[in-house]
C-alpha atoms as a PDB file:
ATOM      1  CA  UNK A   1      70.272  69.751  79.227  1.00  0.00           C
ATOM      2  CA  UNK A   2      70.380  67.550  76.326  1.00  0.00           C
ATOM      3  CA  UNK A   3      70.201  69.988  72.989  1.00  0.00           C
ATOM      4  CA  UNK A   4      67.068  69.329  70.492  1.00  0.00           C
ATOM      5  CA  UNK A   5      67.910  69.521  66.822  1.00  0.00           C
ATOM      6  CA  UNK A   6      66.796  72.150  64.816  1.00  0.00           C
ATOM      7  CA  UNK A   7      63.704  70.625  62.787  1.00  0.00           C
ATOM      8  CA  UNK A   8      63.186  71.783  59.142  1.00  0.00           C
ATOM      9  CA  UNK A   9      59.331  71.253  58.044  1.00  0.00           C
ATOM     10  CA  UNK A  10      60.231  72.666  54.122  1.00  0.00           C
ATOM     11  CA  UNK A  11      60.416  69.134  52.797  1.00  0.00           C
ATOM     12  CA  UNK A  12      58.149  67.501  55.182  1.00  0.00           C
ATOM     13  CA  UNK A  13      55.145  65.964  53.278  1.00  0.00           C
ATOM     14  CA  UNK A  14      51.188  66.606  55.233  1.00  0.00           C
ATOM     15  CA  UNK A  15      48.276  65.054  54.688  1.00  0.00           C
ATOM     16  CA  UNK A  16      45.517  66.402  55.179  1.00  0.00           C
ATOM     17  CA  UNK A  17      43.475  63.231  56.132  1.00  0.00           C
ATOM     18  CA  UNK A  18      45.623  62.174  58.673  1.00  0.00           C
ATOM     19  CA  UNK A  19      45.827  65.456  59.877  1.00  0.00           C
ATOM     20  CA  UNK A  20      42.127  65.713  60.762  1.00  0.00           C
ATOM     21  CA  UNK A  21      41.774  62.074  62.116  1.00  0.00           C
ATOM     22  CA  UNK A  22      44.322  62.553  64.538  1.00  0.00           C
ATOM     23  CA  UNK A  23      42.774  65.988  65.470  1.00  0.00           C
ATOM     24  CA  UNK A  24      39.639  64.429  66.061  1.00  0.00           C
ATOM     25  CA  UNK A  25      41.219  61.435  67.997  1.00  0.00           C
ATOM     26  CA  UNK A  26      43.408  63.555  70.272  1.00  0.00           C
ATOM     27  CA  UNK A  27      40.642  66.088  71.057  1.00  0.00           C
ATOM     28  CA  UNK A  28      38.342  62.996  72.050  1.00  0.00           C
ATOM     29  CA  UNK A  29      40.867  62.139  75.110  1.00  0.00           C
ATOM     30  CA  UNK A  30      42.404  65.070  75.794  1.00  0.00           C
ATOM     31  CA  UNK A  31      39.597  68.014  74.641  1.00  0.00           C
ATOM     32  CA  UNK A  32      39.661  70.630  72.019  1.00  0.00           C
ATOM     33  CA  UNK A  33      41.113  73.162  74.263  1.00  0.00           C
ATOM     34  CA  UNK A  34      44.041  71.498  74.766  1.00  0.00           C
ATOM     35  CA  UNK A  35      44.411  70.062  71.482  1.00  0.00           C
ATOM     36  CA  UNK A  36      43.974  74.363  70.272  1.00  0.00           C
ATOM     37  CA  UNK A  37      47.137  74.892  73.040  1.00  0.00           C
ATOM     38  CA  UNK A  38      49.452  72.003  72.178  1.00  0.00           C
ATOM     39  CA  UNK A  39      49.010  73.082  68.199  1.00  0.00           C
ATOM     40  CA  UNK A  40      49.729  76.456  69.294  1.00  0.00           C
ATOM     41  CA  UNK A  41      52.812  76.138  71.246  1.00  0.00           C
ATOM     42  CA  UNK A  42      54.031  73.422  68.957  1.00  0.00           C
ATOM     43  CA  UNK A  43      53.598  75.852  66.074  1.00  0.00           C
ATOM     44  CA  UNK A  44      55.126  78.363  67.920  1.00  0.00           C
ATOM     45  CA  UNK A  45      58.571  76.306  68.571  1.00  0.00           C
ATOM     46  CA  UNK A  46      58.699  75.552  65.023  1.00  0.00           C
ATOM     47  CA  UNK A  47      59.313  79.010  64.360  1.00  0.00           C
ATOM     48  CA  UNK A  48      56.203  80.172  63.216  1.00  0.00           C
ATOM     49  CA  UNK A  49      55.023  83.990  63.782  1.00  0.00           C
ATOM     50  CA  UNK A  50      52.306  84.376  65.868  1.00  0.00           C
ATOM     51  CA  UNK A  51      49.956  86.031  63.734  1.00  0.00           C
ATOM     52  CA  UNK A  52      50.368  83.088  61.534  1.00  0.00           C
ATOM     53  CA  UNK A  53      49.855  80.929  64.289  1.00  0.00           C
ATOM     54  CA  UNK A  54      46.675  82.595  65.111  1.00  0.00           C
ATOM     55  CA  UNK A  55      45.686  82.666  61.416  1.00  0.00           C
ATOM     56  CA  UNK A  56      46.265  78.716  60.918  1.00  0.00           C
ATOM     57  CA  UNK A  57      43.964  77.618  64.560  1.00  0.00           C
ATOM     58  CA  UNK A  58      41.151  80.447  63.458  1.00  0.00           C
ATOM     59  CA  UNK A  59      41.997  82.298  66.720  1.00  0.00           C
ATOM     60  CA  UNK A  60      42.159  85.766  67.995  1.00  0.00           C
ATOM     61  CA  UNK A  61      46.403  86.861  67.017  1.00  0.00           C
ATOM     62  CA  UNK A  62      45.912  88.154  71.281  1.00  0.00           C
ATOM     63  CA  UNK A  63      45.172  84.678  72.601  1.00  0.00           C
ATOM     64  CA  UNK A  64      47.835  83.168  70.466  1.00  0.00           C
ATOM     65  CA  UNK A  65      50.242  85.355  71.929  1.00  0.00           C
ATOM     66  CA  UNK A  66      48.109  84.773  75.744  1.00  0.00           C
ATOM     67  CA  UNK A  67      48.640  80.711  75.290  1.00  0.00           C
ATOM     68  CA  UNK A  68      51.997  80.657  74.491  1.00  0.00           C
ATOM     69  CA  UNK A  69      53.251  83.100  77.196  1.00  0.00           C
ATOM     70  CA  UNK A  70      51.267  81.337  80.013  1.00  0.00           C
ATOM     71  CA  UNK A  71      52.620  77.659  78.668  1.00  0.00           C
ATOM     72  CA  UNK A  72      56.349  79.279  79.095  1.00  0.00           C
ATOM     73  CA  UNK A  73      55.558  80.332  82.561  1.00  0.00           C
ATOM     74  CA  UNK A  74      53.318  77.958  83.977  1.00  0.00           C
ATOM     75  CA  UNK A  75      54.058  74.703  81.900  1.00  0.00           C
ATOM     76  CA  UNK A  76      52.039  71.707  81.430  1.00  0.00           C
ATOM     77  CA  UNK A  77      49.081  72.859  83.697  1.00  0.00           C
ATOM     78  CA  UNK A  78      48.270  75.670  81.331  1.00  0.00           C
ATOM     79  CA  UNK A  79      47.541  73.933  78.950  1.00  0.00           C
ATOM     80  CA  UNK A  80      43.937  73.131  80.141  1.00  0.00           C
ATOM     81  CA  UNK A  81      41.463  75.370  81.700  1.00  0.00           C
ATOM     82  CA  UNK A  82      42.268  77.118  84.532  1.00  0.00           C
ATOM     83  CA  UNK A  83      38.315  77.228  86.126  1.00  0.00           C
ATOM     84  CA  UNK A  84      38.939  73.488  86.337  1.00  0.00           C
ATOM     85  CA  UNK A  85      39.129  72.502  90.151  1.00  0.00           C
ATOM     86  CA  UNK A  86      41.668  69.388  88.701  1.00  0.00           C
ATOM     87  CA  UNK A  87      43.158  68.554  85.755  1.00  0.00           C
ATOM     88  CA  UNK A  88      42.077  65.864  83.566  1.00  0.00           C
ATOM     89  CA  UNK A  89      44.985  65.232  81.927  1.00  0.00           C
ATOM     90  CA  UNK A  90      47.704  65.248  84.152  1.00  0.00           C
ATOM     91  CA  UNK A  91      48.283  63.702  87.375  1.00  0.00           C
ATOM     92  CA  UNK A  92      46.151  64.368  90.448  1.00  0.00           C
ATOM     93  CA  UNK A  93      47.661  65.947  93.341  1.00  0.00           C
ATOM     94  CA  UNK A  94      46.901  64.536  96.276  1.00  0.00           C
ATOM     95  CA  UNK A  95      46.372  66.996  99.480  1.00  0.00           C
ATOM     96  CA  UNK A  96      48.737  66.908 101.808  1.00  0.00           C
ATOM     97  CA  UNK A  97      47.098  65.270 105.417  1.00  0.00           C
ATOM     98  CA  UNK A  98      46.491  67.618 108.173  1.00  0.00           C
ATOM     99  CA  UNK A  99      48.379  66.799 111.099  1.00  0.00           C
ATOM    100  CA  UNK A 100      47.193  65.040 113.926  1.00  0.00           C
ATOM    101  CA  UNK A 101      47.556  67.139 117.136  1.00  0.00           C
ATOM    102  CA  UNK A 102      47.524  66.486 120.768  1.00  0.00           C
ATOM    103  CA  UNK A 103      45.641  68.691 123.359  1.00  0.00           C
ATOM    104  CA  UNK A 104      46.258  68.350 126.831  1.00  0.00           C
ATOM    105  CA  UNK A 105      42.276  69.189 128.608  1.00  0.00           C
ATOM    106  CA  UNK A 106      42.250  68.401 132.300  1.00  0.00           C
ATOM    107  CA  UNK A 107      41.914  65.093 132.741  1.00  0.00           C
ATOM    108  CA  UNK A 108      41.556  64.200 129.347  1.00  0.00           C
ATOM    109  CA  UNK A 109      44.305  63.886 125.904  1.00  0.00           C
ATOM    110  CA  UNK A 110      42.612  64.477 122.677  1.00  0.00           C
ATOM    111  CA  UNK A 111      43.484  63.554 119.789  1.00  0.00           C
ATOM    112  CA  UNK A 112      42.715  65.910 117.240  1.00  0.00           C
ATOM    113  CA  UNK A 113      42.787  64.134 114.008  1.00  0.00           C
ATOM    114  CA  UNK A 114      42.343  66.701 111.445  1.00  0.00           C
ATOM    115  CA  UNK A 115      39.583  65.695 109.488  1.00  0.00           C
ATOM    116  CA  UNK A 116      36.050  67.194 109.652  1.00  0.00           C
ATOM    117  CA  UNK A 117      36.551  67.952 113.727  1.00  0.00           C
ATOM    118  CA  UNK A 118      36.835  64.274 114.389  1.00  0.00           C
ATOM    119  CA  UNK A 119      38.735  63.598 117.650  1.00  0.00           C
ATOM    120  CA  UNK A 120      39.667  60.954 119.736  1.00  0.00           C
ATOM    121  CA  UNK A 121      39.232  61.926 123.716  1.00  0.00           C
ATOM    122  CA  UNK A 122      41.487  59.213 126.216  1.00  0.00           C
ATOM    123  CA  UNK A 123      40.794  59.661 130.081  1.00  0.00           C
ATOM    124  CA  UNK A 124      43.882  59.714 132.128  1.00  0.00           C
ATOM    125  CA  UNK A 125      42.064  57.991 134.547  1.00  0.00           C
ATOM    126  CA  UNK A 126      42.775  54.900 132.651  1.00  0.00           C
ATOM    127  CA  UNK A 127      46.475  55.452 131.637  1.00  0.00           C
ATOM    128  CA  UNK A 128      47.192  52.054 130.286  1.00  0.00           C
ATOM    129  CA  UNK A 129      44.501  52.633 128.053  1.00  0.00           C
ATOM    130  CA  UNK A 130      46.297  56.398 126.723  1.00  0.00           C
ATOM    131  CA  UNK A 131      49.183  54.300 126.352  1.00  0.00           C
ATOM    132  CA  UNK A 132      48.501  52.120 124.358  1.00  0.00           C
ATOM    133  CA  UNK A 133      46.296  54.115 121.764  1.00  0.00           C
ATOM    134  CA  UNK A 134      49.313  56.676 121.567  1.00  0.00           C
ATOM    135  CA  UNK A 135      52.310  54.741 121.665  1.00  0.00           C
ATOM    136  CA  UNK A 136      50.511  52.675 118.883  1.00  0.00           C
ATOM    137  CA  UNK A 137      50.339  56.119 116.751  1.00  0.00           C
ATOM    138  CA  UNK A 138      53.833  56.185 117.298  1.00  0.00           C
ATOM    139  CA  UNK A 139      54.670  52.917 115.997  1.00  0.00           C
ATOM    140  CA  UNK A 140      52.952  53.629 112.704  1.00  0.00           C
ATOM    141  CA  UNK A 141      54.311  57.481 112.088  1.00  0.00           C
ATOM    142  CA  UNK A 142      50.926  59.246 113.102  1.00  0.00           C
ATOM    143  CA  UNK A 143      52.754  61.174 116.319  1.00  0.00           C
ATOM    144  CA  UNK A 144      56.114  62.178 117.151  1.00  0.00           C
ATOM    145  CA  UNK A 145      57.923  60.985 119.937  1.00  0.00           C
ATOM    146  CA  UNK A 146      58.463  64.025 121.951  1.00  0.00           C
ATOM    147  CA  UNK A 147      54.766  64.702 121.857  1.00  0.00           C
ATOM    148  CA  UNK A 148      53.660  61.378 122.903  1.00  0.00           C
ATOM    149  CA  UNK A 149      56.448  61.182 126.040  1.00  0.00           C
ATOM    150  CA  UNK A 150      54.846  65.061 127.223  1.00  0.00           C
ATOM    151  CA  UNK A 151      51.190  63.169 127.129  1.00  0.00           C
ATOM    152  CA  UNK A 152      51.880  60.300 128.870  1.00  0.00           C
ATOM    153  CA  UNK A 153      54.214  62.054 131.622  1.00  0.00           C
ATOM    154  CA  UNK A 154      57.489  60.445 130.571  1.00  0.00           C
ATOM    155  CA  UNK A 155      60.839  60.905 128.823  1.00  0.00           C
ATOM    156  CA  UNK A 156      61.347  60.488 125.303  1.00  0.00           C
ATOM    157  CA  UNK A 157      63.810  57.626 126.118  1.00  0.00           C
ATOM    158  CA  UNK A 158      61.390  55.937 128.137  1.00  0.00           C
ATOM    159  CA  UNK A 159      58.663  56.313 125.776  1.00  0.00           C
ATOM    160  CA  UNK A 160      61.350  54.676 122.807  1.00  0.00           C
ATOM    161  CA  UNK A 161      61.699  52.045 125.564  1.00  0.00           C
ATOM    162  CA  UNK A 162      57.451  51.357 125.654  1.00  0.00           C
ATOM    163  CA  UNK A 163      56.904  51.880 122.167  1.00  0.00           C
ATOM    164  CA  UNK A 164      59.421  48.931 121.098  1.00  0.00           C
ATOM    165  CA  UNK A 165      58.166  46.866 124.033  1.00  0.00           C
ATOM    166  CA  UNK A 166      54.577  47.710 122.489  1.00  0.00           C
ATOM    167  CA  UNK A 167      55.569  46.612 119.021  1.00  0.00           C
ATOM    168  CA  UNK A 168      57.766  43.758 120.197  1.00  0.00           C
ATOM    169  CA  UNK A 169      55.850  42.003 122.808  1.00  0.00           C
ATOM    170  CA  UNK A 170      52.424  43.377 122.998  1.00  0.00           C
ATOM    171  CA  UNK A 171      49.931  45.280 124.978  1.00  0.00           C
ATOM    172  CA  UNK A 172      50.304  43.324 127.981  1.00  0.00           C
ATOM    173  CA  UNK A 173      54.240  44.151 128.367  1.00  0.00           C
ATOM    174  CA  UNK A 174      52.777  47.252 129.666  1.00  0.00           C
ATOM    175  CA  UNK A 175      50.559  46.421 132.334  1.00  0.00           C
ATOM    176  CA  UNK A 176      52.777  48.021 135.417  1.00  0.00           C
ATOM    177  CA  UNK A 177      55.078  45.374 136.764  1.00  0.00           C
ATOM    178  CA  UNK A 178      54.044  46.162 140.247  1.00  0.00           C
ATOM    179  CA  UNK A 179      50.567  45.355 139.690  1.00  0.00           C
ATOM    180  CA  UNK A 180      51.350  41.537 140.813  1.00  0.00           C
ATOM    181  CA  UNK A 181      53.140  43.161 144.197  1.00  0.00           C
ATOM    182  CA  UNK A 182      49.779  45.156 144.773  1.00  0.00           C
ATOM    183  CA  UNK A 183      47.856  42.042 144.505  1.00  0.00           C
ATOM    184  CA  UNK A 184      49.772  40.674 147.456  1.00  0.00           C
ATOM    185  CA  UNK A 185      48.508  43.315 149.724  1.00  0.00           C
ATOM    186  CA  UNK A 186      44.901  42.721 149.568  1.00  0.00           C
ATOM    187  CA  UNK A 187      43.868  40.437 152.313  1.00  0.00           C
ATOM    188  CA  UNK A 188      40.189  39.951 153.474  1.00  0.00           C
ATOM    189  CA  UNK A 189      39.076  41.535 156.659  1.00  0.00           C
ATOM    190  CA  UNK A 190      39.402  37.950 158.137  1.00  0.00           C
ATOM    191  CA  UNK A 191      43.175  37.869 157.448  1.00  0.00           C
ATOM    192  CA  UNK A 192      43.444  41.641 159.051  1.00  0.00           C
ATOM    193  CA  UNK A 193      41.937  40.792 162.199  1.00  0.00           C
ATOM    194  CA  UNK A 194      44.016  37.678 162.748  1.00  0.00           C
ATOM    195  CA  UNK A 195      47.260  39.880 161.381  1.00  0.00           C
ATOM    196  CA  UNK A 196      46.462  42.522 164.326  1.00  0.00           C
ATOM    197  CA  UNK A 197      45.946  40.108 167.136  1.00  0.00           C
ATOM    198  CA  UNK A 198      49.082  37.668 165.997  1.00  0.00           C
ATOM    199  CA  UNK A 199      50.919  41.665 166.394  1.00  0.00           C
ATOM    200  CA  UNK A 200      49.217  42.120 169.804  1.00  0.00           C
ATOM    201  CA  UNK A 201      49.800  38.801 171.332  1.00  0.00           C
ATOM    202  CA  UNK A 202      53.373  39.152 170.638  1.00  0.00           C
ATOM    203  CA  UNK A 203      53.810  42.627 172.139  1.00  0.00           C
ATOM    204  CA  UNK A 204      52.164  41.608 175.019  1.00  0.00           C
ATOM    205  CA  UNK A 205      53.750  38.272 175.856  1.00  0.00           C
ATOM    206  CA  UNK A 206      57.423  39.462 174.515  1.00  0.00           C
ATOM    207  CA  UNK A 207      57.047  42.936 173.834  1.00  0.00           C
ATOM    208  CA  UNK A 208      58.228  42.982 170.009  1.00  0.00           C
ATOM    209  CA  UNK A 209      57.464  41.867 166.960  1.00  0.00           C
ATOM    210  CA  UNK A 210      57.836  41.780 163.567  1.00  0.00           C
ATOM    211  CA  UNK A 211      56.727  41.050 159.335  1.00  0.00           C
ATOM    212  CA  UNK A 212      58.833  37.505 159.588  1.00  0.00           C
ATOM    213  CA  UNK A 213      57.555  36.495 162.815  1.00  0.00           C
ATOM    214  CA  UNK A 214      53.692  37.476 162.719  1.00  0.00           C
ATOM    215  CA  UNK A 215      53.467  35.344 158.823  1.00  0.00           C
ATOM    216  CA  UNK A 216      55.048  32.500 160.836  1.00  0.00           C
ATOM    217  CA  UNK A 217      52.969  32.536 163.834  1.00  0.00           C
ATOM    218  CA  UNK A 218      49.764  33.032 161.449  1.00  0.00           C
ATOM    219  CA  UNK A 219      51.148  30.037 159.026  1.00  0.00           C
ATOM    220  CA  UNK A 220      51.246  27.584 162.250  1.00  0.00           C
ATOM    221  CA  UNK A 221      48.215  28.940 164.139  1.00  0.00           C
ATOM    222  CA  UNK A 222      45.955  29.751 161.944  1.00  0.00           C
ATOM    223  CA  UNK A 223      47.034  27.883 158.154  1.00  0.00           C
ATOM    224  CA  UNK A 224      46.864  31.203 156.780  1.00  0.00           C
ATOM    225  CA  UNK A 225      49.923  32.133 154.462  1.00  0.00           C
ATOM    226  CA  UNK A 226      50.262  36.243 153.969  1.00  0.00           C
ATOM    227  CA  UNK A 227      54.065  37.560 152.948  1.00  0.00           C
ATOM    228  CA  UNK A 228      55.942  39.356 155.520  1.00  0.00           C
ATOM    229  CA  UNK A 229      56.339  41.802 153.341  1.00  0.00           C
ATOM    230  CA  UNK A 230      52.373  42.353 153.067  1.00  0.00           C
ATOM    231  CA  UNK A 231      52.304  41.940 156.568  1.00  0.00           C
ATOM    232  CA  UNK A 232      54.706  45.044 157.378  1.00  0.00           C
ATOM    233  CA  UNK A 233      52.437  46.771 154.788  1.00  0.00           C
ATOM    234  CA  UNK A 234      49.252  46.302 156.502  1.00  0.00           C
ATOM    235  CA  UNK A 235      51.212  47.095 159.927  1.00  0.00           C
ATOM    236  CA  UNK A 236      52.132  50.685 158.621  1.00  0.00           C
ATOM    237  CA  UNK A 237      48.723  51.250 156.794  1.00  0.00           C
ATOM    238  CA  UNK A 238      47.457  50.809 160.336  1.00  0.00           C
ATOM    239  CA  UNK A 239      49.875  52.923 162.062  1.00  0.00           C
ATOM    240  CA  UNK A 240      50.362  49.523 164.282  1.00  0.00           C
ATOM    241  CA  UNK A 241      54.273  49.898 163.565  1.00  0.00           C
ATOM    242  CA  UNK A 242      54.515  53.287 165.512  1.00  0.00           C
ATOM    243  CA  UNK A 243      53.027  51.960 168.459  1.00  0.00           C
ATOM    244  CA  UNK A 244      55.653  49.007 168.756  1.00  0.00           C
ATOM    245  CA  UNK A 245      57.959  50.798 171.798  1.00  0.00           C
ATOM    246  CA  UNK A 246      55.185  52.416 173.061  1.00  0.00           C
ATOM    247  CA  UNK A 247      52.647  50.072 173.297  1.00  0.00           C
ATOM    248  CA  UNK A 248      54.982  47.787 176.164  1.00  0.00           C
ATOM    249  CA  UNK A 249      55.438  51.073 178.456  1.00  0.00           C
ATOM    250  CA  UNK A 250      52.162  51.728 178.359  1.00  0.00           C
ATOM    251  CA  UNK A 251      50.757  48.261 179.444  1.00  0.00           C
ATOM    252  CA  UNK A 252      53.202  47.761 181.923  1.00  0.00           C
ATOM    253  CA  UNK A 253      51.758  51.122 183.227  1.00  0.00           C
ATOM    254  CA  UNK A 254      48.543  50.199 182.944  1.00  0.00           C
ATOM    255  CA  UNK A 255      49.522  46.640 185.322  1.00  0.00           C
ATOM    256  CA  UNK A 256      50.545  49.215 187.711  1.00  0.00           C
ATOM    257  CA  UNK A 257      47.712  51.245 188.030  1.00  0.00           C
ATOM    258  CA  UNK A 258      45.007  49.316 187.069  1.00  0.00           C
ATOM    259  CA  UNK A 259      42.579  47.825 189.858  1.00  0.00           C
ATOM    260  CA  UNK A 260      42.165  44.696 187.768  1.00  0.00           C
ATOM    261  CA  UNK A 261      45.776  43.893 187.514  1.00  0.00           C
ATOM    262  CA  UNK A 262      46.814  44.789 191.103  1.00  0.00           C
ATOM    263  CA  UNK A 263      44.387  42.351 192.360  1.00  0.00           C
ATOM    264  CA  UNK A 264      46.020  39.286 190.083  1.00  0.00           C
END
């Protein structure tokens, strides 16, 4: 710390109408309490006693001795009036943000934001939605990473991986992949029916079938074009695909017993 000189007022010159203008200036911005403190203290490292000191500013010799020792201890915010809920003087400081907060309630993730009981509820019935809101917190410091990945289900990793993707390419870059997939396996009851028959007709007249086969046979028959791949879907929804060996035994059985077929 850099060493101030020792400073000699003996043969200092002061006038005493530049004395009381600057007073009266100072105390206009900064108030006559402080003005009484900053005289005080400055008095005070000049060497001056403090019953001097009290005797010079028209004070009581107890709060000479009370402002100096609370200016050592406390610094620049004693200077002004403790009562005062901020200083006018020096710098405001601002409060420090409460934190925002996750709560995990059934089927719901608030967000607790801190201020006056405001909170922001997201369903989980609509995760893209609690995505979205969160990972977008994320992006812009408001959450931490670990908390976000235990509300949305998945690892922090993964939730580095969305957040990026979020801030890269969008919201839309995470609407679930699959969704497109999904939309291939909804087919009008229409579609079913002739999907179920095409599978009959072929266990019947060959007793087998299959995805590939039925979307060809419906393609040439009927001009309808479904995926194998839905096709096997809707088979197993229906429980059609457990019934492929058995379905063949049992209709030749039938042939055997029935009246009708006997008499063909």
């Amino acid at each position: 710390m850099k060493k101030l000189p020792l400073i000699d007022c003996q043969d200092l010159r002061f006038s005493s109408k530049l004395s009381e203008n600057r007073i009266n200036q100072a105390q206009q911005f900064l108030g006559a309490t402080v003005v009484q403190r900053v005289l005080c203290f400055a008095l005070y490292l000049l060497g001056v006693n403090r019953k001097a000191i009290a005797q010079l500013l028209s004070i009581p010799a107890e709060t000479a001795k009370s402002i100096i020792k609370v200016i050592n201890r406390d610094g620049l915010g004693a200077l002004e009036d403790r009562r005062r809920r901020f200083p006018t003087f020096l710098p405001r400081m601002q409060p420090e943000p409460a934190p925002i907060i996750l709560k995990d309630e059934e089927d719901y993730v608030v967000v607790d934001l801190g201020v006056g009981g405001r909170c922001l509820k997201l369903s989980r019935q609509d995760p893209l939605q609690l995505k979205i809101v969160l990972l977008s917190m994320l992006n812009n410091g408001l959450l931490r990473k670990r908390e976000v990945a235990e509300a949305i289900k998945l690892t922090p990793s993964h939730t580095a991986t969305l957040s990026r993707r979020l801030s890269e390419d969008g919201a839309q870059s995470l609407v679930d992949r699959r969704q497109g997939q999904k939309q291939e396996y909804r087919v009008p009851p229409p579609v079913k029916a002739e999907l179920i028959q095409q599978f009959a007709v072929d266990i019947i007249t060959s007793g087998q079938t299959s995805g590939s086969k039925i979307s060809t046979e419906l393609k040439n028959r009927c001009n309808i074009s479904v995926p194998a791949r839905t096709v096997r879907y809707h088979l197993a929804q229906m429980g059609l695909g457990q019934i492929k060996q058995s379905l063949p035994r049992l209709l030749a059985e039938v042939k055997k017993t029935s009246n009708n077929y006997s008499s063909t």
